[in-house]
PDB file of N, CA and C in Angstrom:
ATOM      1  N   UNK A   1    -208.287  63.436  62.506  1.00  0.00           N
ATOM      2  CA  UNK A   1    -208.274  63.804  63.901  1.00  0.00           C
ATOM      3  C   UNK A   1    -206.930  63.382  64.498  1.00  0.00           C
ATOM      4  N   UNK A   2    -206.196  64.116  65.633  1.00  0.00           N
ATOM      5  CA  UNK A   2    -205.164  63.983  65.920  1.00  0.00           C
ATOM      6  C   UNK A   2    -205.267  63.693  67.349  1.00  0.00           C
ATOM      7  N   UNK A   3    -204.771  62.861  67.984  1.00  0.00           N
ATOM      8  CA  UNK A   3    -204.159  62.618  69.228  1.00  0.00           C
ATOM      9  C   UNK A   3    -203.142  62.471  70.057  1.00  0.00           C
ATOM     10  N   UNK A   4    -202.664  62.542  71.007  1.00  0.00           N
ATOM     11  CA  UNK A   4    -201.460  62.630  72.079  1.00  0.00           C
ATOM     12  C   UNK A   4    -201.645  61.075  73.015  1.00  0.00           C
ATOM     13  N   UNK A   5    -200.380  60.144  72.700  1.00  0.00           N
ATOM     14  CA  UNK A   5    -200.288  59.371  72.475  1.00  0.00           C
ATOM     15  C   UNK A   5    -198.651  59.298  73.527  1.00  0.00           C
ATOM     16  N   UNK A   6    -198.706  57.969  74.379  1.00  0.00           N
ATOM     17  CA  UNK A   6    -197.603  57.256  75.062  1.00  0.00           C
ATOM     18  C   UNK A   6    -197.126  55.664  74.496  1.00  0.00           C
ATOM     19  N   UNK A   7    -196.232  55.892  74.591  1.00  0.00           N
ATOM     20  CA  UNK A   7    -195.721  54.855  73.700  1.00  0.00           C
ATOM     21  C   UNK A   7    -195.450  53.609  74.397  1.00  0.00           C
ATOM     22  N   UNK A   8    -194.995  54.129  75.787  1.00  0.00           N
ATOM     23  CA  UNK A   8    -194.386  52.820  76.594  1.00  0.00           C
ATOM     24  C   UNK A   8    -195.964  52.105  77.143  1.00  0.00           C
ATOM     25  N   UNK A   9    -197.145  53.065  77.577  1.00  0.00           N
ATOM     26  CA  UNK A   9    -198.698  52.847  78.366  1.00  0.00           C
ATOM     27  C   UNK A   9    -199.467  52.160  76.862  1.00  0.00           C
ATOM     28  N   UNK A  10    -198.794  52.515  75.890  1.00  0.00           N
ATOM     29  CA  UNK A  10    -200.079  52.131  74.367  1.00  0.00           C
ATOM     30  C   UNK A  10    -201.458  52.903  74.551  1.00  0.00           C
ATOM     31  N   UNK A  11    -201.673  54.216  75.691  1.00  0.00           N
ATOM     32  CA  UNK A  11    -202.756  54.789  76.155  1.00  0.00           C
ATOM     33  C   UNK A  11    -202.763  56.423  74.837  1.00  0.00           C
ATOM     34  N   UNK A  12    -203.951  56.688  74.787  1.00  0.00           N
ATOM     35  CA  UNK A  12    -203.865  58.116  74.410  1.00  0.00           C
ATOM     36  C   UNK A  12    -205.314  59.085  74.493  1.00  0.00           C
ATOM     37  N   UNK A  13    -205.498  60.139  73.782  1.00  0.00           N
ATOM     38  CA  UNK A  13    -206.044  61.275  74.340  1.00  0.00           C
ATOM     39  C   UNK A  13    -206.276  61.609  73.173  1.00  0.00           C
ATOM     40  N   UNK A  14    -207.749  62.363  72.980  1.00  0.00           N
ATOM     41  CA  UNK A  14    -207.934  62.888  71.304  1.00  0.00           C
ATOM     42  C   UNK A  14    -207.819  64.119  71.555  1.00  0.00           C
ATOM     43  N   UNK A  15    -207.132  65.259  70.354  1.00  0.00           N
ATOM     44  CA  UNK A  15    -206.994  66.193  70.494  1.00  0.00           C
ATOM     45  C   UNK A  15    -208.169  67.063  69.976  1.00  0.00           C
ATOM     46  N   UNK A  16    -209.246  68.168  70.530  1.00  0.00           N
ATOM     47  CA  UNK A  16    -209.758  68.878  70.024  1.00  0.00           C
ATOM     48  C   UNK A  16    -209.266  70.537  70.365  1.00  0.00           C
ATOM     49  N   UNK A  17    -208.755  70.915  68.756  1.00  0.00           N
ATOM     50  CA  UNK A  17    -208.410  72.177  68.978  1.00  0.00           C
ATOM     51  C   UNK A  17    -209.113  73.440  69.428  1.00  0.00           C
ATOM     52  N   UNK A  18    -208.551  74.348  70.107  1.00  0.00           N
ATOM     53  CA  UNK A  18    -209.564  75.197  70.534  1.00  0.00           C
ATOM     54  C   UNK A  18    -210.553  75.065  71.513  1.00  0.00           C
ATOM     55  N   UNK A  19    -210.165  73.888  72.493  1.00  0.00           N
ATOM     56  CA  UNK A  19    -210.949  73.278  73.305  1.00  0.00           C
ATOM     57  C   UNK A  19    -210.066  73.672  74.712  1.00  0.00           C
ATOM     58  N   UNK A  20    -210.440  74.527  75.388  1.00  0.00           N
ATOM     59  CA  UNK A  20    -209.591  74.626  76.815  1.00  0.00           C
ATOM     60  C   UNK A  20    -209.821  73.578  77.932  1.00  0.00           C
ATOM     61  N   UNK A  21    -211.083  72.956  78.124  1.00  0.00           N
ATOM     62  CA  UNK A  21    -211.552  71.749  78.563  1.00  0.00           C
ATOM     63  C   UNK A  21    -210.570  70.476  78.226  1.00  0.00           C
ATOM     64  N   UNK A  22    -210.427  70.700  76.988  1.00  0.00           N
ATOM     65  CA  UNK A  22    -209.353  69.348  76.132  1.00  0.00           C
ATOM     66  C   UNK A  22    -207.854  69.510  76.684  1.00  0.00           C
ATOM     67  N   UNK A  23    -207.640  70.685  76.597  1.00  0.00           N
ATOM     68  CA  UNK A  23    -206.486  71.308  76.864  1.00  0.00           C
ATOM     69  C   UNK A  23    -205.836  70.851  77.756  1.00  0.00           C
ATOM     70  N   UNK A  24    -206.677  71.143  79.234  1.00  0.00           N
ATOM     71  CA  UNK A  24    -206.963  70.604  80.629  1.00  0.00           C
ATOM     72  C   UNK A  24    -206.558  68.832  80.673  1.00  0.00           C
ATOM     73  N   UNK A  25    -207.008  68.434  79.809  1.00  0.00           N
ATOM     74  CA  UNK A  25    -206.928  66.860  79.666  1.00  0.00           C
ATOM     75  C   UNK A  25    -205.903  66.491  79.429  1.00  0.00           C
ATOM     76  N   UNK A  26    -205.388  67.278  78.104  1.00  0.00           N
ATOM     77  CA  UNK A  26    -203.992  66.877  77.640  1.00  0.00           C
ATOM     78  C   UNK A  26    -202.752  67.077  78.552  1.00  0.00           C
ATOM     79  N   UNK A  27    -203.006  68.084  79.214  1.00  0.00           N
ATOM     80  CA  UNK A  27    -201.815  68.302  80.472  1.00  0.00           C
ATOM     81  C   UNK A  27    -201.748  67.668  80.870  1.00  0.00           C
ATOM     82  N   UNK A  28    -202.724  67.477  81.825  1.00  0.00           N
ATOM     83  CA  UNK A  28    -203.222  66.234  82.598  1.00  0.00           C
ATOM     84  C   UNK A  28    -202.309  64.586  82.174  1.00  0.00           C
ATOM     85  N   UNK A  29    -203.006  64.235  81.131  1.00  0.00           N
ATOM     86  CA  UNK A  29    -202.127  63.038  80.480  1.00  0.00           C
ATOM     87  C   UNK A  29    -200.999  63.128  80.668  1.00  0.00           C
ATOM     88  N   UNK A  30    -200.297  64.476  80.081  1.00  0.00           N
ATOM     89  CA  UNK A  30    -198.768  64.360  79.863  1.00  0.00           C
ATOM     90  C   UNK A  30    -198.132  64.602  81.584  1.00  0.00           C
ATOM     91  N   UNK A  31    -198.755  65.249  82.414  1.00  0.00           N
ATOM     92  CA  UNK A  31    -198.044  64.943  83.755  1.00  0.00           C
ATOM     93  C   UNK A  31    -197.737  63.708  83.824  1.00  0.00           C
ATOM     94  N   UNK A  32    -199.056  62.672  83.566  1.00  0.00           N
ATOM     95  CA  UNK A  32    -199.257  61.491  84.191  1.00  0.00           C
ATOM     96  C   UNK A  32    -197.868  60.330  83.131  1.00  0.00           C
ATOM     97  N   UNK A  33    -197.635  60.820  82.667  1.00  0.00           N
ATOM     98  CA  UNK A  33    -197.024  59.898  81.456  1.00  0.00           C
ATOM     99  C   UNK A  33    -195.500  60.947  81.309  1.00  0.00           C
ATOM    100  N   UNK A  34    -195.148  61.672  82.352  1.00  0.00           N
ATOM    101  CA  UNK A  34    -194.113  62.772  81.711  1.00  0.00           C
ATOM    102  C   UNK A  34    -192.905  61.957  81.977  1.00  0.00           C
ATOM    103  N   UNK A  35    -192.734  61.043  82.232  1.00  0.00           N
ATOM    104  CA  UNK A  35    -191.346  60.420  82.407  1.00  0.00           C
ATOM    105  C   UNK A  35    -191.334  58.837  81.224  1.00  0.00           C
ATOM    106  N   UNK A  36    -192.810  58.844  80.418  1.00  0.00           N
ATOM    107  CA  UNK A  36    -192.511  58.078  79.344  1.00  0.00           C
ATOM    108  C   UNK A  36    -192.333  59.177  77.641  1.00  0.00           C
ATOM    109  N   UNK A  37    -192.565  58.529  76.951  1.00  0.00           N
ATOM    110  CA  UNK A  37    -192.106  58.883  75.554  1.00  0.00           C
ATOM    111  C   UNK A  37    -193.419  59.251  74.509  1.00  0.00           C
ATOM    112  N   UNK A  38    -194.048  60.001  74.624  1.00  0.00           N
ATOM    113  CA  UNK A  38    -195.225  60.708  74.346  1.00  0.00           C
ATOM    114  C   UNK A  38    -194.956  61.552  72.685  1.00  0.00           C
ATOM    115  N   UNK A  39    -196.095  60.890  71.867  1.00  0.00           N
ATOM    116  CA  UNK A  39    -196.166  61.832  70.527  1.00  0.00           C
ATOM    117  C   UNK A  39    -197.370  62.118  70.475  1.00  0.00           C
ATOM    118  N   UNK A  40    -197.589  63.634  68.768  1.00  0.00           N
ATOM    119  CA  UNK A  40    -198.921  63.506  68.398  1.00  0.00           C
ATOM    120  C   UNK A  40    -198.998  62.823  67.264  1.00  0.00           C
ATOM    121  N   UNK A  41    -199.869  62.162  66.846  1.00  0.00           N
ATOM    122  CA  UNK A  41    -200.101  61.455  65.635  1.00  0.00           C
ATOM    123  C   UNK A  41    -201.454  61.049  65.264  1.00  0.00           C
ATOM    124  N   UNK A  42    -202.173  61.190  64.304  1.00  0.00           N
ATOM    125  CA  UNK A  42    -203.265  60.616  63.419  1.00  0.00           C
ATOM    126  C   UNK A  42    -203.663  59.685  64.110  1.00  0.00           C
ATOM    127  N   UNK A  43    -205.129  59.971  64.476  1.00  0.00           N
ATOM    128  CA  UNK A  43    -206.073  58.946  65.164  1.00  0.00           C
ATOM    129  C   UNK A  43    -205.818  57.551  64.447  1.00  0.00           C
ATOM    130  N   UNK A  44    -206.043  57.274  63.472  1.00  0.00           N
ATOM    131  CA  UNK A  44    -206.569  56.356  62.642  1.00  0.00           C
ATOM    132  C   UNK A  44    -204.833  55.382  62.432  1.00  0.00           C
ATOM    133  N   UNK A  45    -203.593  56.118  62.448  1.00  0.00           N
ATOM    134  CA  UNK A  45    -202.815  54.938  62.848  1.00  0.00           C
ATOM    135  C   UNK A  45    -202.284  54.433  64.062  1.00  0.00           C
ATOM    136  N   UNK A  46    -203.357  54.950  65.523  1.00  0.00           N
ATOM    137  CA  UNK A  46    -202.803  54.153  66.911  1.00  0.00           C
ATOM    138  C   UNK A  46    -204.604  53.767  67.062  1.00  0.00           C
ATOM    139  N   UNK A  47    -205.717  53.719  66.599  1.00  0.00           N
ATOM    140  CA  UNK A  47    -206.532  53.482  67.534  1.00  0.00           C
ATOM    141  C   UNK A  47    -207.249  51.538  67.752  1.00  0.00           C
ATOM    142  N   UNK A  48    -206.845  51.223  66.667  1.00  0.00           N
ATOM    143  CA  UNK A  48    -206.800  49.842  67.071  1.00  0.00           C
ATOM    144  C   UNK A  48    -205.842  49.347  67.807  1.00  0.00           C
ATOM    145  N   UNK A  49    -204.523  49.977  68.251  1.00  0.00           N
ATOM    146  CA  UNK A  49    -203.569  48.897  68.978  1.00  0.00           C
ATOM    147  C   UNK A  49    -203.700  49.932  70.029  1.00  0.00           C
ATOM    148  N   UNK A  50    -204.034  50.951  70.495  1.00  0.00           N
ATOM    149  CA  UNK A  50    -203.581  51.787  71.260  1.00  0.00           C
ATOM    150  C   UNK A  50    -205.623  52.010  72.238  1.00  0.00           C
ATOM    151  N   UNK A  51    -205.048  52.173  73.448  1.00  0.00           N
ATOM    152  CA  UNK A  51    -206.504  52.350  74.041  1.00  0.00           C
ATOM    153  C   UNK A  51    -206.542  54.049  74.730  1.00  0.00           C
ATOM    154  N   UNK A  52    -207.832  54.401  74.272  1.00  0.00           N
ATOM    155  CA  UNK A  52    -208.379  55.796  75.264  1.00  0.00           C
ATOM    156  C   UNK A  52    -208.198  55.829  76.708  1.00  0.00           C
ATOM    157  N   UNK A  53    -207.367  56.840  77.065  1.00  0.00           N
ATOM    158  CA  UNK A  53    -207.491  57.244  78.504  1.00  0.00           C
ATOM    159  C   UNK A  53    -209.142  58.519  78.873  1.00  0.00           C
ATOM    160  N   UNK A  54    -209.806  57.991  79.644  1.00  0.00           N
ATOM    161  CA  UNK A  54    -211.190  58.442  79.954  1.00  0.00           C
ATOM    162  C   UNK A  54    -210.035  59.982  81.393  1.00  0.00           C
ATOM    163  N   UNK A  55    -211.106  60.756  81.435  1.00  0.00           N
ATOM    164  CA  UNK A  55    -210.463  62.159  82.331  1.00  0.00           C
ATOM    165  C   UNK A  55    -210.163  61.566  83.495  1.00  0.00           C
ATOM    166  N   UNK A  56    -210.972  60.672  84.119  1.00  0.00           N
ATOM    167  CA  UNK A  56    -210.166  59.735  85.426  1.00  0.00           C
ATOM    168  C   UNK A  56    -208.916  58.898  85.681  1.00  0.00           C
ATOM    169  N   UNK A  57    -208.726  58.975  83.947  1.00  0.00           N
ATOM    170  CA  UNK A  57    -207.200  58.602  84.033  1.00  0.00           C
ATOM    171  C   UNK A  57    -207.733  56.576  83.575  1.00  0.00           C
ATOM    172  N   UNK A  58    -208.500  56.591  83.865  1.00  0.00           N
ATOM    173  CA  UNK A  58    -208.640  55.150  83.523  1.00  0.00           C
ATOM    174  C   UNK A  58    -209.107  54.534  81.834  1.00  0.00           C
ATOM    175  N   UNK A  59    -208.684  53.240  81.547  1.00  0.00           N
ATOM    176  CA  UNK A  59    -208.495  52.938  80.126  1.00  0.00           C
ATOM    177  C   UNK A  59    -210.119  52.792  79.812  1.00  0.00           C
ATOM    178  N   UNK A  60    -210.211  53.298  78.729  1.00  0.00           N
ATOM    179  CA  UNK A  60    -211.620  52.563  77.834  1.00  0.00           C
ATOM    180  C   UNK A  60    -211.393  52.192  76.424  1.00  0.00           C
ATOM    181  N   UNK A  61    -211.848  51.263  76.007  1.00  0.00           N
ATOM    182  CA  UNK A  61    -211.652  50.810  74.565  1.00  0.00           C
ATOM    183  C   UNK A  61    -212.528  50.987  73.442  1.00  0.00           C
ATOM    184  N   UNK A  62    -213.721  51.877  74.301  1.00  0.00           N
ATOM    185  CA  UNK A  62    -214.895  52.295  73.500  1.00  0.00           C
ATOM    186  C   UNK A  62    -214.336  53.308  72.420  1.00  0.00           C
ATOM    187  N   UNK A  63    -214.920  53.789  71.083  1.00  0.00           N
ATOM    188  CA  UNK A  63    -214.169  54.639  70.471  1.00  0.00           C
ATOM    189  C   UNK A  63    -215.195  55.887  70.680  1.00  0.00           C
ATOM    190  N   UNK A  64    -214.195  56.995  70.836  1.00  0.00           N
ATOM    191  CA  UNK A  64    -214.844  57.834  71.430  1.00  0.00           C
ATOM    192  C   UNK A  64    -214.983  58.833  70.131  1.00  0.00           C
ATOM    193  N   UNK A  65    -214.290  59.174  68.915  1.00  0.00           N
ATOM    194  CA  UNK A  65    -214.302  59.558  67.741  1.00  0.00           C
ATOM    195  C   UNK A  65    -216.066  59.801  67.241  1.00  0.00           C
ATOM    196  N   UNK A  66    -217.145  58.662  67.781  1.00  0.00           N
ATOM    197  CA  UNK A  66    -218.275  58.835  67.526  1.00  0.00           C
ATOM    198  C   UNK A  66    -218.950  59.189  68.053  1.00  0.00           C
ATOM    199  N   UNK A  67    -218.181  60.370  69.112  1.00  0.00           N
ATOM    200  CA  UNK A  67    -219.343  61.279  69.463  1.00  0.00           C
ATOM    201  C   UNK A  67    -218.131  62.365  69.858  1.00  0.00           C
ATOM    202  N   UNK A  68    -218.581  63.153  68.916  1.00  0.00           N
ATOM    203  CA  UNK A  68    -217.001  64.007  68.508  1.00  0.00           C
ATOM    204  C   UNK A  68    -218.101  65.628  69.316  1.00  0.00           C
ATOM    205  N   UNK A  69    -219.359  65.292  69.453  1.00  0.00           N
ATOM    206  CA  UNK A  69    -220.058  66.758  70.105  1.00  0.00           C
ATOM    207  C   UNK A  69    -219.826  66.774  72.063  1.00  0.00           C
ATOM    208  N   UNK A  70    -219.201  65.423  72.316  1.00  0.00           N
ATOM    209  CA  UNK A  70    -219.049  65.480  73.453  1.00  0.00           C
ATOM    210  C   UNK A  70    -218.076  66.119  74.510  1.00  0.00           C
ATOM    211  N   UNK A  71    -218.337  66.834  75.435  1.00  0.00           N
ATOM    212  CA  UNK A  71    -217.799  67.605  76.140  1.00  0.00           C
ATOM    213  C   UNK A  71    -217.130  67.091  77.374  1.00  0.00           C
ATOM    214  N   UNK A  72    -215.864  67.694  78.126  1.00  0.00           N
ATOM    215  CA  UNK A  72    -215.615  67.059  78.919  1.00  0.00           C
ATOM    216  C   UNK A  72    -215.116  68.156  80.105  1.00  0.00           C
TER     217      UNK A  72
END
């Protein structure tokens, strides 16, 4: 699984393809973060040091990977 990821916040965003809802999110993020330094990269090497941004923009540390049917 792949995510969109800020480097300077340590915050990121999971990517689901084909998801226009997700899509929506990811913009979203990258407005919010467009003047830091933003990649995509493999869930599995940022999600222990790096925390989930929830659609309100606020951090959660819950992993959200385990519930991959959830909609937003």
């Amino acid at each position: 699984m792949r995510a969109r990821a800020c480097i300077k916040c340590k915050q990121y965003v999971i990517i689901h393809a084909n998801n226009p809802l997700n899509q929506n999110i990811i913009e979203d993020f990258e407005r919010k973060h467009h003047l830091h330094t933003l990649i995509t990269i493999n869930l599995e090497e940022i999600k222990d040091e790096y925390q989930i941004t929830k659609n309100n923009g606020s951090k959660d540390s819950s992993d959200e990977t385990n519930n991959s049917k959830d909609t937003f």
